[in-house]
C-alpha atoms as a PDB file:
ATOM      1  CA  UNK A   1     162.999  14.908  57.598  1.00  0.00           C
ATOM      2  CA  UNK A   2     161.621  14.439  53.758  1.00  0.00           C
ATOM      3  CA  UNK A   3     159.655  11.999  52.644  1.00  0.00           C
ATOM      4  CA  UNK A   4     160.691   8.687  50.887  1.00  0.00           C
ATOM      5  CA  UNK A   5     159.187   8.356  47.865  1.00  0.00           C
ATOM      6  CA  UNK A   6     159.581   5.071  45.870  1.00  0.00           C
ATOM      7  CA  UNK A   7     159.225   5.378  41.912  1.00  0.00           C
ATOM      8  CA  UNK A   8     159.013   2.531  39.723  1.00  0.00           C
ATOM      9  CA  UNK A   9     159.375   3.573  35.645  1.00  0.00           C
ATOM     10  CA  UNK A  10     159.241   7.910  36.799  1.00  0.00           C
ATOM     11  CA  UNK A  11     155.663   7.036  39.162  1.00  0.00           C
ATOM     12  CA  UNK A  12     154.901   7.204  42.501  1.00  0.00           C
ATOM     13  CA  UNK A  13     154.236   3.483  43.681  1.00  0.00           C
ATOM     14  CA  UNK A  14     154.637   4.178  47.750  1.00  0.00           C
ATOM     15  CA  UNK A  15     155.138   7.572  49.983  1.00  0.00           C
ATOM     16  CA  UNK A  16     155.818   7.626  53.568  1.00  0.00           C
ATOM     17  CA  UNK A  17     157.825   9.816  56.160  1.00  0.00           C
ATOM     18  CA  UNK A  18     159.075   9.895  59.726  1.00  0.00           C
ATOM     19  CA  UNK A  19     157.608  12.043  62.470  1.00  0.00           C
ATOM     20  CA  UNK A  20     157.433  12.671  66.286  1.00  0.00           C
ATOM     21  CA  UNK A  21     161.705  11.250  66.542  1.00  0.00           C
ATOM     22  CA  UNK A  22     162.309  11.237  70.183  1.00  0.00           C
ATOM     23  CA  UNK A  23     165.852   9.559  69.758  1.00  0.00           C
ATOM     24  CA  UNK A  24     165.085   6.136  71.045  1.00  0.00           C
ATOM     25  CA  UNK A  25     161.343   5.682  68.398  1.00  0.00           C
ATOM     26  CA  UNK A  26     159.590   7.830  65.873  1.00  0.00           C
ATOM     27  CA  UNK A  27     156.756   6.944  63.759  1.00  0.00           C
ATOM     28  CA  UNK A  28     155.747   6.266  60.349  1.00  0.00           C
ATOM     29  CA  UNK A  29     153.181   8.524  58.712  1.00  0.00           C
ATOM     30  CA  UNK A  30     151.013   9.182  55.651  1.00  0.00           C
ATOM     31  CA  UNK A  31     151.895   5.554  54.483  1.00  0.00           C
ATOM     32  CA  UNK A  32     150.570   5.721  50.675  1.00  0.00           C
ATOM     33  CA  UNK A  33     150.174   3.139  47.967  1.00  0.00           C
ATOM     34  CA  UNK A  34     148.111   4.128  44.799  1.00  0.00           C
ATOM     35  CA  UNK A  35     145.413   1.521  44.381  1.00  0.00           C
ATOM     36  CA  UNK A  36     147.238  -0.053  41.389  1.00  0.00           C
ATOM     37  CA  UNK A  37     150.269  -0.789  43.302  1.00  0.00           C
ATOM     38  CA  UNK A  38     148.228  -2.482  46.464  1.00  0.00           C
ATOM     39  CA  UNK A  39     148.692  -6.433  46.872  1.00  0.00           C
ATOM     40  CA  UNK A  40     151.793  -6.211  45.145  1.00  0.00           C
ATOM     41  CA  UNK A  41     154.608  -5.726  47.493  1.00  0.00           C
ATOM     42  CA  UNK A  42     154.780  -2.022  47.542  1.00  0.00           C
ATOM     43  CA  UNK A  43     153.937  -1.039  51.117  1.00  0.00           C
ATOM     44  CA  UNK A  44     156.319  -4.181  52.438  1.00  0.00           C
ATOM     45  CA  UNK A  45     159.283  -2.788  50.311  1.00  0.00           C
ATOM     46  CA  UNK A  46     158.292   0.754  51.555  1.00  0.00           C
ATOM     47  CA  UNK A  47     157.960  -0.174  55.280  1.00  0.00           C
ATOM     48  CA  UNK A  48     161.684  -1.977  54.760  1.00  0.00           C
ATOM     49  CA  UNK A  49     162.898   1.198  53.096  1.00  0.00           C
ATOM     50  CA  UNK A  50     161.879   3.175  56.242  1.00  0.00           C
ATOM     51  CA  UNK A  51     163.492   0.771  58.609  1.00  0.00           C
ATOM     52  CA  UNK A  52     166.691   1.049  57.077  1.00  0.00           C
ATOM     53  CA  UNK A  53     166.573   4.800  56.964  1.00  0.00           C
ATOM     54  CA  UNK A  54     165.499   4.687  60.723  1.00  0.00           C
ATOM     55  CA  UNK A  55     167.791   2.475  61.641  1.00  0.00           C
ATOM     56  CA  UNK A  56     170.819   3.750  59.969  1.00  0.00           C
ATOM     57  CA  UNK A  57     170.190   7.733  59.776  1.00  0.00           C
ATOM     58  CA  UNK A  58     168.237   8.178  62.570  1.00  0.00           C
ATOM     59  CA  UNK A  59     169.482   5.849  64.793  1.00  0.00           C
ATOM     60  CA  UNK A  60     166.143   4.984  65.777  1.00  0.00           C
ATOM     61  CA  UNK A  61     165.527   1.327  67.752  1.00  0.00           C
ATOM     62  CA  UNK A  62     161.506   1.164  67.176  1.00  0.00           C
ATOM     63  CA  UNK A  63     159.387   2.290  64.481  1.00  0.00           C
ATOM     64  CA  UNK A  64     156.087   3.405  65.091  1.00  0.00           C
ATOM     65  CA  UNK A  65     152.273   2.827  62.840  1.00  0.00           C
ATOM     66  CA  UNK A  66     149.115   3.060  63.116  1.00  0.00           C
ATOM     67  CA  UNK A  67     146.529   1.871  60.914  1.00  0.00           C
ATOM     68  CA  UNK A  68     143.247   3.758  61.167  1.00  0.00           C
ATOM     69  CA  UNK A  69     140.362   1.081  61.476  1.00  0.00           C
ATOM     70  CA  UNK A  70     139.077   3.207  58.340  1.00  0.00           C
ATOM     71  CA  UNK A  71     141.703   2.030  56.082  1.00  0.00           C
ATOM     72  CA  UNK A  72     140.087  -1.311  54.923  1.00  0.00           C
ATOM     73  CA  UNK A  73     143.245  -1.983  52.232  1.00  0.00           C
ATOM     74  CA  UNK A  74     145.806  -1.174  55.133  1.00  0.00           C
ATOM     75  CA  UNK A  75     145.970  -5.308  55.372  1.00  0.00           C
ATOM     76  CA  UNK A  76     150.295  -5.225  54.657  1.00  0.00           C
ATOM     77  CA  UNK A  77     149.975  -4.576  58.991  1.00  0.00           C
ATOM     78  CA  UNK A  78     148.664  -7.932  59.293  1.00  0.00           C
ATOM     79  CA  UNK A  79     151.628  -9.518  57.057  1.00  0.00           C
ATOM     80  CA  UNK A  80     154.892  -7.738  58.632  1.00  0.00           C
ATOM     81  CA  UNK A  81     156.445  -9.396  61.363  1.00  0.00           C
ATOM     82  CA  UNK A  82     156.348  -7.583  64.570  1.00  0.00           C
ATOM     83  CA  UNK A  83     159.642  -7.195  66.538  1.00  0.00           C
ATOM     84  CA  UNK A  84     158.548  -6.632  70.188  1.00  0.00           C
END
């Protein structure tokens, strides 16, 4: 499946893409946000992006992330309600 890519004024302000679609799940991967877009609402509207694309084109029920314990910004996984 491509990528999503959202642009704001012709740049690249988030980047993520599906993987590992099994029917029921898949998961999120490379999750991006240029530093100059982080803490302000990028990754949230990027991670709602994806769930509508799962949900409606891939018929998916559960999305999928990790967040390496590397990635000290990846703090928007702390913010988003979980749906268990």
């Amino acid at each position: 499946m491509e990528p999503t890519v959202i642009l704001c004024n012709q740049e690249v302000v988030a980047y993520a893409n599906f993987y590992d679609h099994d029917g029921d799940s898949c998961w999120l991967g490379n999750v991006i946000v240029p530093p100059d877009y982080q803490g302000k609402g990028a990754s949230q509207y990027l991670i709602r992006v994806m769930e509508i694309i799962g949900r409606e084109k891939l018929k998916v029920q559960r999305l999928k992330l990790v967040c390496h314990n590397t990635n000290t910004r990846g703090s928007f996984r702390r913010r988003l309600p979980s749906k268990r």
